[in-house]
PDB file of N, CA and C in Angstrom:
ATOM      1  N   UNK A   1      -0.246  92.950 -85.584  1.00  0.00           N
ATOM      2  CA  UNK A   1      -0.824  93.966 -84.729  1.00  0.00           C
ATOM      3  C   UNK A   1      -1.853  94.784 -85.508  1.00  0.00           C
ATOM      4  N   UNK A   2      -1.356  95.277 -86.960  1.00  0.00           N
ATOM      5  CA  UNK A   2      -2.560  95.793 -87.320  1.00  0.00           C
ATOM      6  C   UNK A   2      -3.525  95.424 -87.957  1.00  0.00           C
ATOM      7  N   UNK A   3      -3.527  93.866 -87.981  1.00  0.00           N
ATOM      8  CA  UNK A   3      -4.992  92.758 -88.350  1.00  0.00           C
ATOM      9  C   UNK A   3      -5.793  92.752 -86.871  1.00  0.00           C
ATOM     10  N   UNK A   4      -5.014  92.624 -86.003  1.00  0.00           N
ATOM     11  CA  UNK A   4      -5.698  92.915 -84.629  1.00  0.00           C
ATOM     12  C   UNK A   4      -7.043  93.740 -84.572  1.00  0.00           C
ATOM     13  N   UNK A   5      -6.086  95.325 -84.710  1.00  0.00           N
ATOM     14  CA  UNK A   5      -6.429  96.931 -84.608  1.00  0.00           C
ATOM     15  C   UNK A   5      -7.300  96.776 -85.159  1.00  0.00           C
ATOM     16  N   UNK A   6      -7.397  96.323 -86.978  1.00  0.00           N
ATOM     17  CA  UNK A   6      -8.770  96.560 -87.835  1.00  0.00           C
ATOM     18  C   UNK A   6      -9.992  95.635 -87.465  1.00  0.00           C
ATOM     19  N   UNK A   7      -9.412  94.351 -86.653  1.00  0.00           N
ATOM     20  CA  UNK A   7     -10.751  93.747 -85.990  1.00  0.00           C
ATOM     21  C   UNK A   7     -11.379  94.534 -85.255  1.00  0.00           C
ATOM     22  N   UNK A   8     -10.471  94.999 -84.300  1.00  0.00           N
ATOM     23  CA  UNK A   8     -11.024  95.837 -83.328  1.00  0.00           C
ATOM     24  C   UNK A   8     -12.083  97.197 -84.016  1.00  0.00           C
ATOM     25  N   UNK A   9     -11.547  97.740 -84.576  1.00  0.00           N
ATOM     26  CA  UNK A   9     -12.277  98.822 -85.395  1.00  0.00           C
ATOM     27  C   UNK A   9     -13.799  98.603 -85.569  1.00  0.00           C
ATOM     28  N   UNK A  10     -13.669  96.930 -86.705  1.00  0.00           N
ATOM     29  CA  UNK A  10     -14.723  96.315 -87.102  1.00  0.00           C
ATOM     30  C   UNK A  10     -15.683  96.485 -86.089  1.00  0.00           C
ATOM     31  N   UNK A  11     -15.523  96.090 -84.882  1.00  0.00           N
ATOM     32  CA  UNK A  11     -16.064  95.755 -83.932  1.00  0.00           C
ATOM     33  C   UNK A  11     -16.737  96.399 -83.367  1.00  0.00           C
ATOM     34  N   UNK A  12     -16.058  98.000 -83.488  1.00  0.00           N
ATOM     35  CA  UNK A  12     -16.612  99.168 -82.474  1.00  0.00           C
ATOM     36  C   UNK A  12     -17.663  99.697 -83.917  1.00  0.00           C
ATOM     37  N   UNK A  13     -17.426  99.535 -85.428  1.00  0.00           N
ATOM     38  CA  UNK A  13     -18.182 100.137 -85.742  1.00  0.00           C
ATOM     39  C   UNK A  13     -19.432  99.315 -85.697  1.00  0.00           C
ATOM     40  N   UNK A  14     -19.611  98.038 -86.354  1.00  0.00           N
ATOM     41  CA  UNK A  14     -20.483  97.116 -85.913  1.00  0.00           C
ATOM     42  C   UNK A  14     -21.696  97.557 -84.606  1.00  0.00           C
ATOM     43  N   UNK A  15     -21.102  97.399 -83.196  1.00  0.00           N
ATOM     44  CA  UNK A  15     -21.463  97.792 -82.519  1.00  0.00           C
ATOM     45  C   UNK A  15     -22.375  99.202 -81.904  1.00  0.00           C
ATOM     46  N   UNK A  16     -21.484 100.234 -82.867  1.00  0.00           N
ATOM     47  CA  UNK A  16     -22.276 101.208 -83.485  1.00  0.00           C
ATOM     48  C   UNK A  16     -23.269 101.033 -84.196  1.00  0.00           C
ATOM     49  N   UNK A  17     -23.371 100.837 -85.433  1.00  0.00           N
ATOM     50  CA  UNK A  17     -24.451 100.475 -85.959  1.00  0.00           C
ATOM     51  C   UNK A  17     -25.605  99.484 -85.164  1.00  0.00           C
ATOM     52  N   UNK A  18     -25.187  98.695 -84.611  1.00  0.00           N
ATOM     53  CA  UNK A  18     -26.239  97.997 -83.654  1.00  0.00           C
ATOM     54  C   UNK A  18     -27.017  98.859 -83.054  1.00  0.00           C
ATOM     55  N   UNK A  19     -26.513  99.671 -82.278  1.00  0.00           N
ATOM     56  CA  UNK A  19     -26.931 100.623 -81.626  1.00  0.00           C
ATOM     57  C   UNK A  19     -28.011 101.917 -82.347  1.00  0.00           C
ATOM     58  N   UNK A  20     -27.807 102.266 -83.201  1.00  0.00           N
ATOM     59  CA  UNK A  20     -27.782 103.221 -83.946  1.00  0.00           C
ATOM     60  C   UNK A  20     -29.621 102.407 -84.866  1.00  0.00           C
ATOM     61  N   UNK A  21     -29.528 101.086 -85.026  1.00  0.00           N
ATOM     62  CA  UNK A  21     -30.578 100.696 -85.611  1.00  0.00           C
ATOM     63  C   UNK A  21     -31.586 100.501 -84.495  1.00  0.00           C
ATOM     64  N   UNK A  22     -30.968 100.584 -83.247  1.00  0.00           N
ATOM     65  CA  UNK A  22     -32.111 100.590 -82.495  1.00  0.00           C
ATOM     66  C   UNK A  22     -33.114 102.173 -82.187  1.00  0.00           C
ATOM     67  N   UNK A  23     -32.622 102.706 -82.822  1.00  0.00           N
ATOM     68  CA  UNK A  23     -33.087 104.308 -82.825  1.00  0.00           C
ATOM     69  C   UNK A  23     -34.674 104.346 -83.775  1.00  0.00           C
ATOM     70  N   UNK A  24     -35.781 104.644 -83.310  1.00  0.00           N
ATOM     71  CA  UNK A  24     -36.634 104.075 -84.205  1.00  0.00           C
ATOM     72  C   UNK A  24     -36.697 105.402 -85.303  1.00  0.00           C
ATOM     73  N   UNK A  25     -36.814 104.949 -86.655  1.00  0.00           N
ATOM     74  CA  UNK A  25     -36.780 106.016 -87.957  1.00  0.00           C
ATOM     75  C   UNK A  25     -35.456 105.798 -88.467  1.00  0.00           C
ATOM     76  N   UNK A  26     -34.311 105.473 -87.680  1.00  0.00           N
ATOM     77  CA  UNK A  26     -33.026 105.817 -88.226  1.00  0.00           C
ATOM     78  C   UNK A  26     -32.363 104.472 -88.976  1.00  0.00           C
ATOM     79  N   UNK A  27     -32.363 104.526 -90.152  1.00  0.00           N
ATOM     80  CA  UNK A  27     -31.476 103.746 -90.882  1.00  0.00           C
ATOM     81  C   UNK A  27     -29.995 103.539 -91.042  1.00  0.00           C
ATOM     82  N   UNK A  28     -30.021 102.444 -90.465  1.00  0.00           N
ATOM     83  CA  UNK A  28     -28.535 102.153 -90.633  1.00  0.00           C
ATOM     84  C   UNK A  28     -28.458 100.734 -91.808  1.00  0.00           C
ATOM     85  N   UNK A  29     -27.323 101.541 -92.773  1.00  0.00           N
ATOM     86  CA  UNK A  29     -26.669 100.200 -93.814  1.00  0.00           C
ATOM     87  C   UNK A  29     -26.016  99.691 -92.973  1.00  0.00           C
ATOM     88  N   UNK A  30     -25.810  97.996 -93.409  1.00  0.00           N
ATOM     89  CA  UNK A  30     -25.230  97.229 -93.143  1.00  0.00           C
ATOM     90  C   UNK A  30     -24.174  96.118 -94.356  1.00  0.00           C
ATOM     91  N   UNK A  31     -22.788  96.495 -94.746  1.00  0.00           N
ATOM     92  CA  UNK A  31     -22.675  95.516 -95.438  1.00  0.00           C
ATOM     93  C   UNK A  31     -23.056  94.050 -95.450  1.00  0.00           C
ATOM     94  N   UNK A  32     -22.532  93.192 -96.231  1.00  0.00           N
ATOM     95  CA  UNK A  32     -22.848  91.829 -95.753  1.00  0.00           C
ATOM     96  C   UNK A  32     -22.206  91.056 -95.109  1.00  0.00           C
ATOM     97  N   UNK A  33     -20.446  91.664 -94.848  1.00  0.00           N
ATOM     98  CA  UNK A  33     -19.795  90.440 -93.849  1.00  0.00           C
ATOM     99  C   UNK A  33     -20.510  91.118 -92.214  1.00  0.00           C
ATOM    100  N   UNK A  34     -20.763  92.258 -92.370  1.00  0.00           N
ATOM    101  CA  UNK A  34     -21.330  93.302 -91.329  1.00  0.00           C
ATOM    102  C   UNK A  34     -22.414  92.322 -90.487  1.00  0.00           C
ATOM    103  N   UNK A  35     -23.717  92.433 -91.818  1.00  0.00           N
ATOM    104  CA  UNK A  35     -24.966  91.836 -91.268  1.00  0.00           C
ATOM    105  C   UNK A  35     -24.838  90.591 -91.128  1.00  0.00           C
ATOM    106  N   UNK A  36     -23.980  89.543 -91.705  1.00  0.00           N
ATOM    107  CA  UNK A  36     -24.088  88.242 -91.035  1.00  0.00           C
ATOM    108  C   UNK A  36     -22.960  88.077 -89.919  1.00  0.00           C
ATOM    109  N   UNK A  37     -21.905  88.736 -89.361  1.00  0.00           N
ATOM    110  CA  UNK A  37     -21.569  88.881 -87.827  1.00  0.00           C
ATOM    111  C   UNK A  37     -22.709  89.346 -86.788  1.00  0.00           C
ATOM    112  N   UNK A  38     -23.670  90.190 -87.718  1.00  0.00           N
ATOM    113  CA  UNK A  38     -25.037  90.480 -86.307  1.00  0.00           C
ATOM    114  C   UNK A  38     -26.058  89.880 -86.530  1.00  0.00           C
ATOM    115  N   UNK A  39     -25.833  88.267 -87.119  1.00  0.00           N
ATOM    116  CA  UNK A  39     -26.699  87.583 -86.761  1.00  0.00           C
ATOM    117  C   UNK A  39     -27.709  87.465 -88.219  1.00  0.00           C
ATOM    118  N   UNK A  40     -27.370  88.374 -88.732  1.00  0.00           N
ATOM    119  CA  UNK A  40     -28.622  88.522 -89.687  1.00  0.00           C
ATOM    120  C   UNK A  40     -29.205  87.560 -90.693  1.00  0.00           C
ATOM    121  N   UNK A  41     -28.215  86.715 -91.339  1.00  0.00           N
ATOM    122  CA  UNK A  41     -28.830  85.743 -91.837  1.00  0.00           C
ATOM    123  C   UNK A  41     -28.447  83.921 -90.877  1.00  0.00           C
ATOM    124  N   UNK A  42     -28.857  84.111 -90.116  1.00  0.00           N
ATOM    125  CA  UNK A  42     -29.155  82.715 -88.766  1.00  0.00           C
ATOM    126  C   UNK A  42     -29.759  82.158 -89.238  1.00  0.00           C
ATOM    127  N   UNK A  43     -29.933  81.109 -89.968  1.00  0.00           N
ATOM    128  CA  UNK A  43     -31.374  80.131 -90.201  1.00  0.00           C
ATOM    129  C   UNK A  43     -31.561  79.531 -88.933  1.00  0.00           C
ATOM    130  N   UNK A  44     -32.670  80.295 -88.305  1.00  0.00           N
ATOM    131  CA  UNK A  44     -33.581  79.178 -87.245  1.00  0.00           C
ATOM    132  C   UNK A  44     -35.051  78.561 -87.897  1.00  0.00           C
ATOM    133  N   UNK A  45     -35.435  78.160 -89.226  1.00  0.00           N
ATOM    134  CA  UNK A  45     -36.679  78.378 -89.725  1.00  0.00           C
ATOM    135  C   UNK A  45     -36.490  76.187 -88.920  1.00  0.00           C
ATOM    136  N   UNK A  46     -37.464  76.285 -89.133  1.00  0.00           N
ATOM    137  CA  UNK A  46     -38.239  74.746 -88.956  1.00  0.00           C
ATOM    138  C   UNK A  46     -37.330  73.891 -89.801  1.00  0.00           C
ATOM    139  N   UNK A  47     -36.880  72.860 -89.468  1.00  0.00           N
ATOM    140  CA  UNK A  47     -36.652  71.612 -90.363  1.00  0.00           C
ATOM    141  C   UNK A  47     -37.983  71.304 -91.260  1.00  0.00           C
ATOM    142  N   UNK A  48     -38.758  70.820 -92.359  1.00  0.00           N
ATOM    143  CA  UNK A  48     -39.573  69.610 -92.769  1.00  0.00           C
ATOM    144  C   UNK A  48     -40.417  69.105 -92.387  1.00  0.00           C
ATOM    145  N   UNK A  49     -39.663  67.930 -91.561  1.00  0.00           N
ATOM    146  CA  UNK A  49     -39.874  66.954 -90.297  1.00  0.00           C
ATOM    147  C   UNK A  49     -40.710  67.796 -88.938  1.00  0.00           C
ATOM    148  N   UNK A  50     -39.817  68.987 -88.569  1.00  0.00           N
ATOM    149  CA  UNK A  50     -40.855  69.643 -87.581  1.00  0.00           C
ATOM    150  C   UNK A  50     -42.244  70.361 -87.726  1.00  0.00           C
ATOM    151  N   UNK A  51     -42.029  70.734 -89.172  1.00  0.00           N
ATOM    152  CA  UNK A  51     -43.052  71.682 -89.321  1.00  0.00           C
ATOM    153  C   UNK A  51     -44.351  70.560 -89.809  1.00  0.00           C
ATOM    154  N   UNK A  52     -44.372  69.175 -90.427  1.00  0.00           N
ATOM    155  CA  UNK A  52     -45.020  67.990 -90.336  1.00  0.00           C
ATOM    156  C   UNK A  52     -45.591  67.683 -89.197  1.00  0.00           C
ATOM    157  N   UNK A  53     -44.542  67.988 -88.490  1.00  0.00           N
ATOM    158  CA  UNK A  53     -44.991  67.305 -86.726  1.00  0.00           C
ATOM    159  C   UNK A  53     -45.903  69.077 -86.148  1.00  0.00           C
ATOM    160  N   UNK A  54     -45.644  69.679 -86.697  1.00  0.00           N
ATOM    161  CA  UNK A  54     -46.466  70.875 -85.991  1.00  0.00           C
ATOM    162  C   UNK A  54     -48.189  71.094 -86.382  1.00  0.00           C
ATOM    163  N   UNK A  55     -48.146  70.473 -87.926  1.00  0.00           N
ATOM    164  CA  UNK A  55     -48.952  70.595 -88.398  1.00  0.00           C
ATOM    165  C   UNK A  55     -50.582  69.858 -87.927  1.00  0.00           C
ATOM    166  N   UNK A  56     -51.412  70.456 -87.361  1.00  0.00           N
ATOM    167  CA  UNK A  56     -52.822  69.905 -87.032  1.00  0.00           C
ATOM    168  C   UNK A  56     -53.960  69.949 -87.649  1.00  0.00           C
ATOM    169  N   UNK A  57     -53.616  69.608 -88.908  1.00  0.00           N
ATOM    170  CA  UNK A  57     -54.501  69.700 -90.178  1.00  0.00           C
ATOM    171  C   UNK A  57     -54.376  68.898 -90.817  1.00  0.00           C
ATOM    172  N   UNK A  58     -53.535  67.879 -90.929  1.00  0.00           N
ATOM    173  CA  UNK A  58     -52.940  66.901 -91.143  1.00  0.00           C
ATOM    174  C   UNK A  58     -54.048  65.630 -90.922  1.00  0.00           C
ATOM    175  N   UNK A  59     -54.709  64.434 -91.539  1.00  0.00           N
ATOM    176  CA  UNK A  59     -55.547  63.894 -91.043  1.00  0.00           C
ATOM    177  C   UNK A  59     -54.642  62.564 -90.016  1.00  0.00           C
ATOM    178  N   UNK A  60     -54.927  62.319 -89.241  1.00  0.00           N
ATOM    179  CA  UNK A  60     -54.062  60.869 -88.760  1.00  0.00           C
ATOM    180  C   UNK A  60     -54.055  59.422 -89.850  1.00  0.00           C
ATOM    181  N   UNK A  61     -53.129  59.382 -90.457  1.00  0.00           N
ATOM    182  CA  UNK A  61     -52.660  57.835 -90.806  1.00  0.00           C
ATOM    183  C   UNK A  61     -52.537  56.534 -90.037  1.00  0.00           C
TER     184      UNK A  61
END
């Protein structure tokens, strides 16, 4: 029950801070198990292969 509770906690402060960074000027820290639950380090960057295929500078082979 109280591994539960402290998720829960996590959660509301998290959520806070979400909030709170949307305030423009206002800094909010973020630890790091913090910032990667909000997403923060997501790799969406390009594969290689896509960014090859994006490329139009490239001469045709």
């Amino acid at each position: 029950m109280n591994r539960f509770k402290n998720r829960l906690n996590a959660i509301e402060v998290l959520t806070e801070k979400l909030t709170d960074a949307m305030t423009p000027g206002f800094e909010v820290e973020f630890d790091p198990d913090e910032a990667e639950r909000a997403g923060a380090f997501q790799e969406d960057a390009l594969s290689e292969a896509e960014a090859l295929d994006s490329c139009i500078d490239l001469p045709d082979e």
